[in-house]
PDB file of N, CA and C in Angstrom:
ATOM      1  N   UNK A   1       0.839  -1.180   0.000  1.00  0.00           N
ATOM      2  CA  UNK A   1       0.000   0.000   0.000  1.00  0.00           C
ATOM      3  C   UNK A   1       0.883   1.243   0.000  1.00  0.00           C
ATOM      4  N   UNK A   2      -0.124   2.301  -0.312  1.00  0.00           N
ATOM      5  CA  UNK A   2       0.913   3.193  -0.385  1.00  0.00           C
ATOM      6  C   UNK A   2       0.213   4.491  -0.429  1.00  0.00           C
ATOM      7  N   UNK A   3       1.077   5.861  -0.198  1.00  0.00           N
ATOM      8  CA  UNK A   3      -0.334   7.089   0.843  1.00  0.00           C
ATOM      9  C   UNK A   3      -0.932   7.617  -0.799  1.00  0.00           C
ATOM     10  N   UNK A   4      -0.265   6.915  -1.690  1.00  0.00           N
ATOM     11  CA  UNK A   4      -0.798   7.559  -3.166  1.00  0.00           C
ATOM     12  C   UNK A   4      -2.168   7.072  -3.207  1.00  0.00           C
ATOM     13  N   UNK A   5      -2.402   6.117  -2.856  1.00  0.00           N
ATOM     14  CA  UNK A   5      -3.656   5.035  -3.327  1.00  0.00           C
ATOM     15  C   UNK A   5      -4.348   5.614  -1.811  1.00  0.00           C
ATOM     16  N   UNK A   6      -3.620   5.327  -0.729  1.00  0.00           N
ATOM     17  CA  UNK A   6      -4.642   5.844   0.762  1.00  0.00           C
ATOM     18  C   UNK A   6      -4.408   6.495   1.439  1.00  0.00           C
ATOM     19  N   UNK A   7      -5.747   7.145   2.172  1.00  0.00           N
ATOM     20  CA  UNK A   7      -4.938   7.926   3.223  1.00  0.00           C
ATOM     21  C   UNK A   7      -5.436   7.665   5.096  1.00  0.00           C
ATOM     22  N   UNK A   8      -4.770   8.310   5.409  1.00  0.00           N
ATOM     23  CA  UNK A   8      -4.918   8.221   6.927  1.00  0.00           C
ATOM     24  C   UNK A   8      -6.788   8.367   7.144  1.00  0.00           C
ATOM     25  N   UNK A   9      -7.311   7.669   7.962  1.00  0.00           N
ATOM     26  CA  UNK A   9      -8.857   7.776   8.258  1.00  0.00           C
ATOM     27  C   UNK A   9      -8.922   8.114   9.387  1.00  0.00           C
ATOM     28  N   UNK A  10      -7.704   8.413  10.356  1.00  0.00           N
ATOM     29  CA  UNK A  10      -7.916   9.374  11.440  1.00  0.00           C
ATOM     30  C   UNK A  10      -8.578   8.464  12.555  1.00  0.00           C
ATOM     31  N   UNK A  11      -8.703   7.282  12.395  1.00  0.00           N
ATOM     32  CA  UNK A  11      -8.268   6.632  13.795  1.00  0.00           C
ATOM     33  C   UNK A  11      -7.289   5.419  13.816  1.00  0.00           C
ATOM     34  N   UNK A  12      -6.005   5.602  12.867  1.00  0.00           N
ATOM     35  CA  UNK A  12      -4.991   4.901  12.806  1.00  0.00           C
ATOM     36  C   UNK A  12      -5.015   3.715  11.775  1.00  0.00           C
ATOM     37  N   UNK A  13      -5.918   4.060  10.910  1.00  0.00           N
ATOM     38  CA  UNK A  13      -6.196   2.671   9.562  1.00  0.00           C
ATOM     39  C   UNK A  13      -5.934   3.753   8.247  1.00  0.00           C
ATOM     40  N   UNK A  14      -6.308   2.933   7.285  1.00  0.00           N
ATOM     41  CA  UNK A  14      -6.204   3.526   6.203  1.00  0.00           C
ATOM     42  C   UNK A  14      -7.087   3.771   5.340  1.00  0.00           C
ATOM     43  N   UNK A  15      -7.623   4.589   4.573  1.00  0.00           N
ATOM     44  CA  UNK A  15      -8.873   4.282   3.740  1.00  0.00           C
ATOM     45  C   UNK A  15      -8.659   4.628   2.100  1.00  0.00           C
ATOM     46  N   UNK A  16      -9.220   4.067   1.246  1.00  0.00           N
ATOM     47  CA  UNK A  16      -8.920   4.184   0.016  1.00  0.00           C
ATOM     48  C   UNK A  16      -8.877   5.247  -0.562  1.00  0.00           C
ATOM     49  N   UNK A  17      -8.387   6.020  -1.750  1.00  0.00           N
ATOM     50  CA  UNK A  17      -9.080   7.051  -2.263  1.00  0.00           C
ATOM     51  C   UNK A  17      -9.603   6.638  -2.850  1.00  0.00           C
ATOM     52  N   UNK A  18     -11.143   7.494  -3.347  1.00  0.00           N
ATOM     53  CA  UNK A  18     -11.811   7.156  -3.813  1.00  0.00           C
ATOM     54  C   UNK A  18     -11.730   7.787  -5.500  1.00  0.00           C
ATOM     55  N   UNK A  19     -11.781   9.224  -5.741  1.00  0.00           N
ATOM     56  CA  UNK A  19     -11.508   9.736  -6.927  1.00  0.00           C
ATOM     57  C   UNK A  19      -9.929  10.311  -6.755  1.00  0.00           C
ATOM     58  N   UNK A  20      -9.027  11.333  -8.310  1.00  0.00           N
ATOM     59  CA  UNK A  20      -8.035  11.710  -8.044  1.00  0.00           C
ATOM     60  C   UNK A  20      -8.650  13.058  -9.078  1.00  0.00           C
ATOM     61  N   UNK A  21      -8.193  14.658  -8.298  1.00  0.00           N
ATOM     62  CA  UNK A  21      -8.150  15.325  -9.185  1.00  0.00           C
ATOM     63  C   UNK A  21      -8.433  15.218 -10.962  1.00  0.00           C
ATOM     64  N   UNK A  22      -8.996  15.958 -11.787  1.00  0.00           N
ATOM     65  CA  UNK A  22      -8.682  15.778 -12.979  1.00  0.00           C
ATOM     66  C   UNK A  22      -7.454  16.567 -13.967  1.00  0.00           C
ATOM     67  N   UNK A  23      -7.750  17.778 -12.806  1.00  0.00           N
ATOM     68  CA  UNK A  23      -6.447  18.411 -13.321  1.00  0.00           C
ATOM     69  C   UNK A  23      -5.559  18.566 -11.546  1.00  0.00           C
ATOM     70  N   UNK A  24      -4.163  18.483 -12.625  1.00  0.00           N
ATOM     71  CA  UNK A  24      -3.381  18.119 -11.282  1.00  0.00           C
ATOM     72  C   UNK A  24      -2.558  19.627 -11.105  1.00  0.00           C
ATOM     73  N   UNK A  25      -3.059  20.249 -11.563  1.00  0.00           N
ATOM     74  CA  UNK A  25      -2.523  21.820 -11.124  1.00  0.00           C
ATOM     75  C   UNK A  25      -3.478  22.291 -10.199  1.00  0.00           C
ATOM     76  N   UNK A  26      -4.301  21.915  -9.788  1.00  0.00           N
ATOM     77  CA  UNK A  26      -5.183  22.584  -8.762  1.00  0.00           C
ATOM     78  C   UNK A  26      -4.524  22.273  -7.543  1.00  0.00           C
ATOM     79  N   UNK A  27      -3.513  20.782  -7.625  1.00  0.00           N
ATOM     80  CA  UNK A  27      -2.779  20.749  -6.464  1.00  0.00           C
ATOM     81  C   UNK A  27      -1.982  21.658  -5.880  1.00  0.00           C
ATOM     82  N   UNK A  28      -1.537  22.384  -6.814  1.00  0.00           N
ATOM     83  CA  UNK A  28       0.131  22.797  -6.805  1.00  0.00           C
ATOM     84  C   UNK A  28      -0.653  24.267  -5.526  1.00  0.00           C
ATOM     85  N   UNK A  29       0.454  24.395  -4.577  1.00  0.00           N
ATOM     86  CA  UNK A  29       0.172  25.063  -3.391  1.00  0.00           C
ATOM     87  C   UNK A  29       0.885  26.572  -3.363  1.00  0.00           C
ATOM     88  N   UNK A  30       2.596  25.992  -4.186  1.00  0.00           N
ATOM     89  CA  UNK A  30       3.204  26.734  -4.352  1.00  0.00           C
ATOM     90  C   UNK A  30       2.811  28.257  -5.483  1.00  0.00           C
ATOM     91  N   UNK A  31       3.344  29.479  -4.154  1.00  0.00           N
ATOM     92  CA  UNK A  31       3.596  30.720  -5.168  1.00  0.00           C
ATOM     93  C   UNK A  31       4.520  30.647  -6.543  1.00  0.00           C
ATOM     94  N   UNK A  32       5.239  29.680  -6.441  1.00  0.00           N
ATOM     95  CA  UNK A  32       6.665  29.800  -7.201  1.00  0.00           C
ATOM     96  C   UNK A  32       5.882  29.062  -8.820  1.00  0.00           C
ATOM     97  N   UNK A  33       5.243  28.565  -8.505  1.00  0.00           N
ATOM     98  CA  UNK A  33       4.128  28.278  -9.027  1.00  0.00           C
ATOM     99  C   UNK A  33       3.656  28.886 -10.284  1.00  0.00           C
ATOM    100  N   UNK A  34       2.917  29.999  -9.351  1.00  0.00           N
ATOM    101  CA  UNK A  34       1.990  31.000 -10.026  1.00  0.00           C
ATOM    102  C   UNK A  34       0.675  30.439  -9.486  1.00  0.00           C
ATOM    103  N   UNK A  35       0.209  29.774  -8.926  1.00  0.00           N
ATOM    104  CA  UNK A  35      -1.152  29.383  -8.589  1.00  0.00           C
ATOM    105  C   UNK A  35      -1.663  30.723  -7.709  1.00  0.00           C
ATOM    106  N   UNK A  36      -0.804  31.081  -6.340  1.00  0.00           N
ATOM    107  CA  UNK A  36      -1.275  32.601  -5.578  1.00  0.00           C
ATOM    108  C   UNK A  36      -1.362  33.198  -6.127  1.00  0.00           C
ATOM    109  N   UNK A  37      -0.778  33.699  -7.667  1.00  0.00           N
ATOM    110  CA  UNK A  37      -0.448  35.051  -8.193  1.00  0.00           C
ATOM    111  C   UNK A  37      -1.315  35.752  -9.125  1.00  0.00           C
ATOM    112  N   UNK A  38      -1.758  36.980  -9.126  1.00  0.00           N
ATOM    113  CA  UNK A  38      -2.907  37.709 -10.007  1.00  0.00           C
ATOM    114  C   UNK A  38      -2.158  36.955 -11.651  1.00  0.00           C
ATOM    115  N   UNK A  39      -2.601  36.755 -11.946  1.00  0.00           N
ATOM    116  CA  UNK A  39      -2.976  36.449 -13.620  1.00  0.00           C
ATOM    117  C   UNK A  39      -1.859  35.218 -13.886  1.00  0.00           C
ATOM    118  N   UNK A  40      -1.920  34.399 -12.780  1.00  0.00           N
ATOM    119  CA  UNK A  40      -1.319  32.945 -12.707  1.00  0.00           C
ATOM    120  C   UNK A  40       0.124  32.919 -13.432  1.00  0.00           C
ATOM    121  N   UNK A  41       0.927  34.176 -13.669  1.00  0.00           N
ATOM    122  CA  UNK A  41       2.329  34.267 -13.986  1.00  0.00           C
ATOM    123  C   UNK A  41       3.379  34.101 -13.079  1.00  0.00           C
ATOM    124  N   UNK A  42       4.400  33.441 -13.554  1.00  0.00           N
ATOM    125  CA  UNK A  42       5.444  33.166 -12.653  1.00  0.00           C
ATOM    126  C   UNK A  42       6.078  34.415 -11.989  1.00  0.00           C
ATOM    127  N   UNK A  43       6.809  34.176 -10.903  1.00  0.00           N
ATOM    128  CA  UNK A  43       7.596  35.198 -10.286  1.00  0.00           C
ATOM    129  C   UNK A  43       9.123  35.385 -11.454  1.00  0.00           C
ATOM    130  N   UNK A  44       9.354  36.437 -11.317  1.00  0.00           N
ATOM    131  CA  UNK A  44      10.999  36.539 -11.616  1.00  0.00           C
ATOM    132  C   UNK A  44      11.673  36.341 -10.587  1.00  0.00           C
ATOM    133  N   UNK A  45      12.616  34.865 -10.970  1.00  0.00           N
ATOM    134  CA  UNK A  45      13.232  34.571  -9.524  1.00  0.00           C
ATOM    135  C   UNK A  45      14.705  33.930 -10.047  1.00  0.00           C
ATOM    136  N   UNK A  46      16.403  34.712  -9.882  1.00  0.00           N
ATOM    137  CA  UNK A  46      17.494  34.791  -9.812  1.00  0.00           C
ATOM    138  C   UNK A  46      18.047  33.060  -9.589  1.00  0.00           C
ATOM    139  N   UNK A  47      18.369  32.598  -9.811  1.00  0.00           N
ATOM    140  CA  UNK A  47      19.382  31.492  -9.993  1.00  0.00           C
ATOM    141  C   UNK A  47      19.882  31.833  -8.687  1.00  0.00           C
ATOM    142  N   UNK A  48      20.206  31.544  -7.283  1.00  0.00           N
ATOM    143  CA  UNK A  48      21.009  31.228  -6.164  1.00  0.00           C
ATOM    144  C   UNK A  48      22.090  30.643  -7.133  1.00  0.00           C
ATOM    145  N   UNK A  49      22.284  29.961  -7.755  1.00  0.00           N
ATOM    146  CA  UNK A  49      23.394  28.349  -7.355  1.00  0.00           C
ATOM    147  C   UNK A  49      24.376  29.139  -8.862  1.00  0.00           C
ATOM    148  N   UNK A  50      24.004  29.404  -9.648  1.00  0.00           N
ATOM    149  CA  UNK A  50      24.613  29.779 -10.905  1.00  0.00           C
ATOM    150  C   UNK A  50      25.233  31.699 -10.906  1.00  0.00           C
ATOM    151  N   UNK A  51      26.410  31.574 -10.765  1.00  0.00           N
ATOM    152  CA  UNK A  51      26.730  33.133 -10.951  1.00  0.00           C
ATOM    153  C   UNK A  51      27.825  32.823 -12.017  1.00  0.00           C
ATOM    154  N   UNK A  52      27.966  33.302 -13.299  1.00  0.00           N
ATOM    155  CA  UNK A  52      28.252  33.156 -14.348  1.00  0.00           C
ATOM    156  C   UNK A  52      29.988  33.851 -14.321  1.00  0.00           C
ATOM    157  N   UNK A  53      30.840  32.990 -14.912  1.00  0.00           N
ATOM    158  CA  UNK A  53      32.286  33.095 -14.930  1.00  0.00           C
ATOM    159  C   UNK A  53      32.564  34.037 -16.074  1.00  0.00           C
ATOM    160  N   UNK A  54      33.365  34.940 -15.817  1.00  0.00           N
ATOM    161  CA  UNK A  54      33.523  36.292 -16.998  1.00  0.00           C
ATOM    162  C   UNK A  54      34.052  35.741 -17.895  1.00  0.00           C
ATOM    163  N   UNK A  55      33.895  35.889 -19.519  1.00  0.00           N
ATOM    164  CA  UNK A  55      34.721  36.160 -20.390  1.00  0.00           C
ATOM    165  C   UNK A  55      35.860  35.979 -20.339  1.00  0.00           C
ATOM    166  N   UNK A  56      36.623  36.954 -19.598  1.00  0.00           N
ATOM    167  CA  UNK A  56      38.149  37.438 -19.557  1.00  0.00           C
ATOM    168  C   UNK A  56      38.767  35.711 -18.646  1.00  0.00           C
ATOM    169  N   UNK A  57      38.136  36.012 -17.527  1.00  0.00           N
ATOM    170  CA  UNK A  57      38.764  34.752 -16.487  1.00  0.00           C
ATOM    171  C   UNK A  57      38.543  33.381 -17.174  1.00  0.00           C
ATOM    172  N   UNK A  58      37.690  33.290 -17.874  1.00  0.00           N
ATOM    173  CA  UNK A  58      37.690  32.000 -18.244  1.00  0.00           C
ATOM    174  C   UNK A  58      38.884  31.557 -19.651  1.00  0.00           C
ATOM    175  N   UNK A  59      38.778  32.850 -20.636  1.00  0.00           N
ATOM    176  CA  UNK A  59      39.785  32.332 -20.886  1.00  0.00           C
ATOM    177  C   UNK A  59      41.192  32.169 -20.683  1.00  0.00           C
ATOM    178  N   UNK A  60      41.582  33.350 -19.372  1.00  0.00           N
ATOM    179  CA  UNK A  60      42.907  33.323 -19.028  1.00  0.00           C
ATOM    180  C   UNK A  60      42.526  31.782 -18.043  1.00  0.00           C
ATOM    181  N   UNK A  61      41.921  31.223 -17.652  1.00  0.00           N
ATOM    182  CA  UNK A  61      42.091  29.963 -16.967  1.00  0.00           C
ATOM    183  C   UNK A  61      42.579  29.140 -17.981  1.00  0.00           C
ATOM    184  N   UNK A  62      41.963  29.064 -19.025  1.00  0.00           N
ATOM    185  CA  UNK A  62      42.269  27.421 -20.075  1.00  0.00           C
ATOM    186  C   UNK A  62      43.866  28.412 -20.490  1.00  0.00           C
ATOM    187  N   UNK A  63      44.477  29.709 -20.670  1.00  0.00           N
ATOM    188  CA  UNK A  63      45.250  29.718 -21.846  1.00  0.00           C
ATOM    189  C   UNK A  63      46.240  29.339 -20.151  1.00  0.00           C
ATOM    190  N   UNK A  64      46.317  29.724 -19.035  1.00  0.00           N
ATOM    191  CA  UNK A  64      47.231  29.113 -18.125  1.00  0.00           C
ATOM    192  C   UNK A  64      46.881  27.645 -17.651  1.00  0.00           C
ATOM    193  N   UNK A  65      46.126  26.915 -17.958  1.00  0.00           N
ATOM    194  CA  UNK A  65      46.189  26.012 -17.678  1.00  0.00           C
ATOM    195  C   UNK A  65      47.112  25.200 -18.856  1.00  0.00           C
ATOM    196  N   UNK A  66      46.842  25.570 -20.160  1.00  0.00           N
ATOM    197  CA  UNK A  66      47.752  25.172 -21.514  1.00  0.00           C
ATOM    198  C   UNK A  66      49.050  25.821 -21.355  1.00  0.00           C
ATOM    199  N   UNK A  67      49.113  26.696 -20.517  1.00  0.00           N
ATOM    200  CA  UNK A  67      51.247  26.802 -20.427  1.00  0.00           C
ATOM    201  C   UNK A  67      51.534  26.006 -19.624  1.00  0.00           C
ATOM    202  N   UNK A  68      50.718  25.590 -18.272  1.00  0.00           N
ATOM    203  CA  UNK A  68      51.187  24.499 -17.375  1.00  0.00           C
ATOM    204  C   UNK A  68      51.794  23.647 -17.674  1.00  0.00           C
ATOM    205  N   UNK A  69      50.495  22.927 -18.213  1.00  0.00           N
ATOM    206  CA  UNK A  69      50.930  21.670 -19.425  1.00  0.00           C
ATOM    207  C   UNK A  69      51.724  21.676 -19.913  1.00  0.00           C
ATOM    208  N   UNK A  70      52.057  22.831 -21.049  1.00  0.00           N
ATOM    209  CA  UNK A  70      53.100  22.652 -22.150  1.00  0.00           C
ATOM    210  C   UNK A  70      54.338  22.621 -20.948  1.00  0.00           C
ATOM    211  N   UNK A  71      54.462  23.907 -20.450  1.00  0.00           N
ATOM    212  CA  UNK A  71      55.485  23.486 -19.392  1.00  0.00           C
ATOM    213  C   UNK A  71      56.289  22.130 -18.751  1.00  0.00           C
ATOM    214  N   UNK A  72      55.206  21.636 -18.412  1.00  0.00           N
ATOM    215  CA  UNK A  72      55.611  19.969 -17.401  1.00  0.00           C
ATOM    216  C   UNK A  72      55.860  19.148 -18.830  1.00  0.00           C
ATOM    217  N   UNK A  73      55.519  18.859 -19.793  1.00  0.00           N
ATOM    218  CA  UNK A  73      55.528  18.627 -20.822  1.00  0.00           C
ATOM    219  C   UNK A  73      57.243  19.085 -21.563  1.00  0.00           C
ATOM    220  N   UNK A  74      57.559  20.036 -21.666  1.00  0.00           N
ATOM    221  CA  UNK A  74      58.710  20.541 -21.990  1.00  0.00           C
ATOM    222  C   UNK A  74      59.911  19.890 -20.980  1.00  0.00           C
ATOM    223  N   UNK A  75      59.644  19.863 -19.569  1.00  0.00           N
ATOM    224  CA  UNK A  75      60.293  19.653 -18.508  1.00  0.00           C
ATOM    225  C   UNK A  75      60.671  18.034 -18.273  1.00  0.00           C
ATOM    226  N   UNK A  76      59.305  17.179 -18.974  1.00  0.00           N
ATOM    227  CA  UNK A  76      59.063  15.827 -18.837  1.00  0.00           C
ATOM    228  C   UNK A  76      60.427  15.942 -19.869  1.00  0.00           C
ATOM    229  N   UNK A  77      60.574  15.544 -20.599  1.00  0.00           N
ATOM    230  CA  UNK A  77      60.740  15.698 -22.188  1.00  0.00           C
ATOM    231  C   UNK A  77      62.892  15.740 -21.983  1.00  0.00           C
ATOM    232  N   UNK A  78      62.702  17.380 -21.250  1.00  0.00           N
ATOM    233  CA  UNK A  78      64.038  17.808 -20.973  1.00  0.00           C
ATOM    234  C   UNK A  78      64.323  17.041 -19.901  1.00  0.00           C
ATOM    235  N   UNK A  79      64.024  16.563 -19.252  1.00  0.00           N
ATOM    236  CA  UNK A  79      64.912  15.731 -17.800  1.00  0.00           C
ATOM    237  C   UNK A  79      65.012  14.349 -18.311  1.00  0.00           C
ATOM    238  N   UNK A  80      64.085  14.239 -19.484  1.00  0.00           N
ATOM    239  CA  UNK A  80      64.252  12.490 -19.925  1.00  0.00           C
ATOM    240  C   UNK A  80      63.728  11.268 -19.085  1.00  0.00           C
ATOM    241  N   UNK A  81      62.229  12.461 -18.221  1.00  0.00           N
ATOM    242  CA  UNK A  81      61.011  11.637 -17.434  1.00  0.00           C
ATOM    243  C   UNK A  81      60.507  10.650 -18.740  1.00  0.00           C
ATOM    244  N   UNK A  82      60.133  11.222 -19.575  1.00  0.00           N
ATOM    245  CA  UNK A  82      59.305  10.514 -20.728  1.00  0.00           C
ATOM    246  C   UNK A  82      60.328  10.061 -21.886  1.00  0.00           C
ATOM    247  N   UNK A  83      60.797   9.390 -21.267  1.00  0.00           N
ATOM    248  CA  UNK A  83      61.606   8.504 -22.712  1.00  0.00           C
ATOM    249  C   UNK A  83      60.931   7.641 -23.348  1.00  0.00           C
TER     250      UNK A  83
END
């Protein structure tokens, strides 16, 4: 069993459902939603987790990460690590 199919009957058993919504947006509770909101439009709401890496820094990361390389690479090479 499972609380999809039943629910609590409020003296510790379970009871079936009987129907399910037809539309399943009437569920939705959330503002983020748009269900609270005058003319059911979403909020404008900012990315927390994503703050976007500049132009400039990103490519000075890859072009120093490619002298590294070439570097240890040059160094492998000259000490006669990589024979």
């Amino acid at each position: 069993m499972s609380l999809q199919l039943h629910r609590p009957d409020g003296k510790g058993g379970l009871e079936q459902r009987t129907a399910q919504p037809e539309d399943w947006r009437t569920q939705l509770q959330s503002p983020r939603w748009g269900s609270a909101l005058r003319g059911g439009k979403l909020p404008r709401m900012a990315n927390a987790e994503m703050n976007p890496t500049s132009t400039l820094r990103s490519i000075l990361f890859w072009l120093v990460l490619a002298a590294i390389t070439f570097a240890l690479l040059v160094a492998g090479y000259g000490t006669g690590f990589w024979k």
